[in-house]
C-alpha atoms as a PDB file:
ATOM      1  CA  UNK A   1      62.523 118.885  57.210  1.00  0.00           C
ATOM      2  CA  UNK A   2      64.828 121.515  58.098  1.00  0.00           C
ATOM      3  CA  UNK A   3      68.386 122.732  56.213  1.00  0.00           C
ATOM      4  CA  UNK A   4      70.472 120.178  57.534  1.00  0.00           C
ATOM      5  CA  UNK A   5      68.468 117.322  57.147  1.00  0.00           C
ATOM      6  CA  UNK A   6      67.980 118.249  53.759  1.00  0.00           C
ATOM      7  CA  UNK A   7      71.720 118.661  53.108  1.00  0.00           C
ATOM      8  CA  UNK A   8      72.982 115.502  54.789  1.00  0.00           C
ATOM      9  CA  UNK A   9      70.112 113.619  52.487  1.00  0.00           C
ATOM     10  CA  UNK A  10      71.292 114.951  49.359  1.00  0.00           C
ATOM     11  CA  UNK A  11      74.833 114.509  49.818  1.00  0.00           C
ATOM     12  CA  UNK A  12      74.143 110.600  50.087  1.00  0.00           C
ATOM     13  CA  UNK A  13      75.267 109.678  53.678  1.00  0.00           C
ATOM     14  CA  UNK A  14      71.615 107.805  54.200  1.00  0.00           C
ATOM     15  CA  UNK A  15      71.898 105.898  50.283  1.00  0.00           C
ATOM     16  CA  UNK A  16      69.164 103.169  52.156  1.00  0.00           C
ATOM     17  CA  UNK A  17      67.050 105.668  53.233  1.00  0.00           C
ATOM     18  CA  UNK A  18      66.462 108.596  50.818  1.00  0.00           C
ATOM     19  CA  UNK A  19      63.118 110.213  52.152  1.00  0.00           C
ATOM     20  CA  UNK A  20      61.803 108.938  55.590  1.00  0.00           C
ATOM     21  CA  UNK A  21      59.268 110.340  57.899  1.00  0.00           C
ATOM     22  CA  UNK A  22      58.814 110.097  61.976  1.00  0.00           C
ATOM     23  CA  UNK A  23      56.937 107.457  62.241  1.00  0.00           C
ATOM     24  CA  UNK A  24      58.966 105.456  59.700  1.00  0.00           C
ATOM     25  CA  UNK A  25      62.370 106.496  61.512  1.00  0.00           C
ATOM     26  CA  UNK A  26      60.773 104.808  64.764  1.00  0.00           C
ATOM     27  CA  UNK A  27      59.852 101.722  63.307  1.00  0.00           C
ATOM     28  CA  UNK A  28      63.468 101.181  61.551  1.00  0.00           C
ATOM     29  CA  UNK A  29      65.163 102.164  64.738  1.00  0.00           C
ATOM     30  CA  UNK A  30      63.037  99.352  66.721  1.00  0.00           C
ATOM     31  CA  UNK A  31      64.291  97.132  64.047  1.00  0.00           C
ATOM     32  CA  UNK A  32      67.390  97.916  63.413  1.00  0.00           C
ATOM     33  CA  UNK A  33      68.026  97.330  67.545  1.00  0.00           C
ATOM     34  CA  UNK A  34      66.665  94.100  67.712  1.00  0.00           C
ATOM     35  CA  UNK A  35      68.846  92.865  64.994  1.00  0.00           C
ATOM     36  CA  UNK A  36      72.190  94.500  66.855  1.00  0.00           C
ATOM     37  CA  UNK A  37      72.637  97.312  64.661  1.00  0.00           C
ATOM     38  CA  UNK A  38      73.323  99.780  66.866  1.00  0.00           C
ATOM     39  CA  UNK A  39      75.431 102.496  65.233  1.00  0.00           C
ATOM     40  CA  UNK A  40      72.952 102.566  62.696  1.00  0.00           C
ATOM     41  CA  UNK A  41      69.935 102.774  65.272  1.00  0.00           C
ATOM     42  CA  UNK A  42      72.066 105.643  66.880  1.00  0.00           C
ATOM     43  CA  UNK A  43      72.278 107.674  63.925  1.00  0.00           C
ATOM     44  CA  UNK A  44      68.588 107.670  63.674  1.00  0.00           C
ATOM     45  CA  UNK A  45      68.280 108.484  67.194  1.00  0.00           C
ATOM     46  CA  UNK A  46      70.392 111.496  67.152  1.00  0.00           C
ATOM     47  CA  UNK A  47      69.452 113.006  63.990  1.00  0.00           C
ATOM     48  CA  UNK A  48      65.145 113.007  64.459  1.00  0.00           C
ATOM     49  CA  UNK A  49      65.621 113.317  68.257  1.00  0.00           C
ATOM     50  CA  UNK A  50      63.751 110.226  69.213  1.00  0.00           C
ATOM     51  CA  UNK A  51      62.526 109.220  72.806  1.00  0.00           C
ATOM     52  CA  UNK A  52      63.183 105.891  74.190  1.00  0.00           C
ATOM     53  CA  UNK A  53      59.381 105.189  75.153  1.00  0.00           C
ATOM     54  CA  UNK A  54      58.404 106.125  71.365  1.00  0.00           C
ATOM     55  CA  UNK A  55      61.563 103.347  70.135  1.00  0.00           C
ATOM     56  CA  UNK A  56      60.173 101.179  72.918  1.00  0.00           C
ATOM     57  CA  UNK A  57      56.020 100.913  71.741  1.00  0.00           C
ATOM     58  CA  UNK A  58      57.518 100.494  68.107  1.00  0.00           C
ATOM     59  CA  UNK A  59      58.734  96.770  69.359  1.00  0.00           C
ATOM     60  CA  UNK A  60      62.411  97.413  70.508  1.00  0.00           C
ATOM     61  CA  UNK A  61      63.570  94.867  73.211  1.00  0.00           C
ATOM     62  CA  UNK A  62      63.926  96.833  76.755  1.00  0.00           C
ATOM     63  CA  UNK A  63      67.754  95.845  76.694  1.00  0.00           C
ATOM     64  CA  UNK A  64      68.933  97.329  73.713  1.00  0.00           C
ATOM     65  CA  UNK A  65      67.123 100.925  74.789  1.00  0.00           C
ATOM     66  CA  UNK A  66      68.493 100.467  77.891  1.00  0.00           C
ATOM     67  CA  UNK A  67      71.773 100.201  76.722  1.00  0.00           C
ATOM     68  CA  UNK A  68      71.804 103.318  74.485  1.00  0.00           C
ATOM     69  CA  UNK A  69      70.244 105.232  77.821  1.00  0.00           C
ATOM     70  CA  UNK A  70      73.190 107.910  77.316  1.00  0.00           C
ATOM     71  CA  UNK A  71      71.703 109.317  73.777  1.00  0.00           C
ATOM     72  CA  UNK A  72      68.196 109.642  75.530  1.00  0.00           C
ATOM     73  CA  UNK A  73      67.104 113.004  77.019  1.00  0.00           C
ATOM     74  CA  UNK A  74      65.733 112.551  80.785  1.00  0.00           C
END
């Protein structure tokens, strides 16, 4: 995990989530779309750099990736 990471974990922004891996990150993101929680979902997103077909095979509906299509890299 690198510095800033690190830093944004131990100053408590993430209180929910204190250590999380890849894998796990991609699994709440699917989640946390299909129950409408977007802002959260985009946090997740932006900070481990995740791809849309990764959020996608982890169960995500095709409408709520689609609709976050700007945070995506093509």
């Amino acid at each position: 995990m690198g510095k800033s990471k690190t830093r944004i974990f131990r100053k408590g922004i993430n209180d929910q989530i204190t250590k999380i891996t890849r894998a796990d990150a991609i699994k709440e993101t699917a989640k946390l779309l299909n129950l409408n929680k977007t802002k959260e979902a985009r946090n997740l997103i932006t900070m481990f750099g995740l791809g849309a077909e990764e959020i996608l095979e982890a169960g995500a509906s095709y409408e709520s990736v689609v609709a976050l299509k700007n945070l995506f890299e093509n």
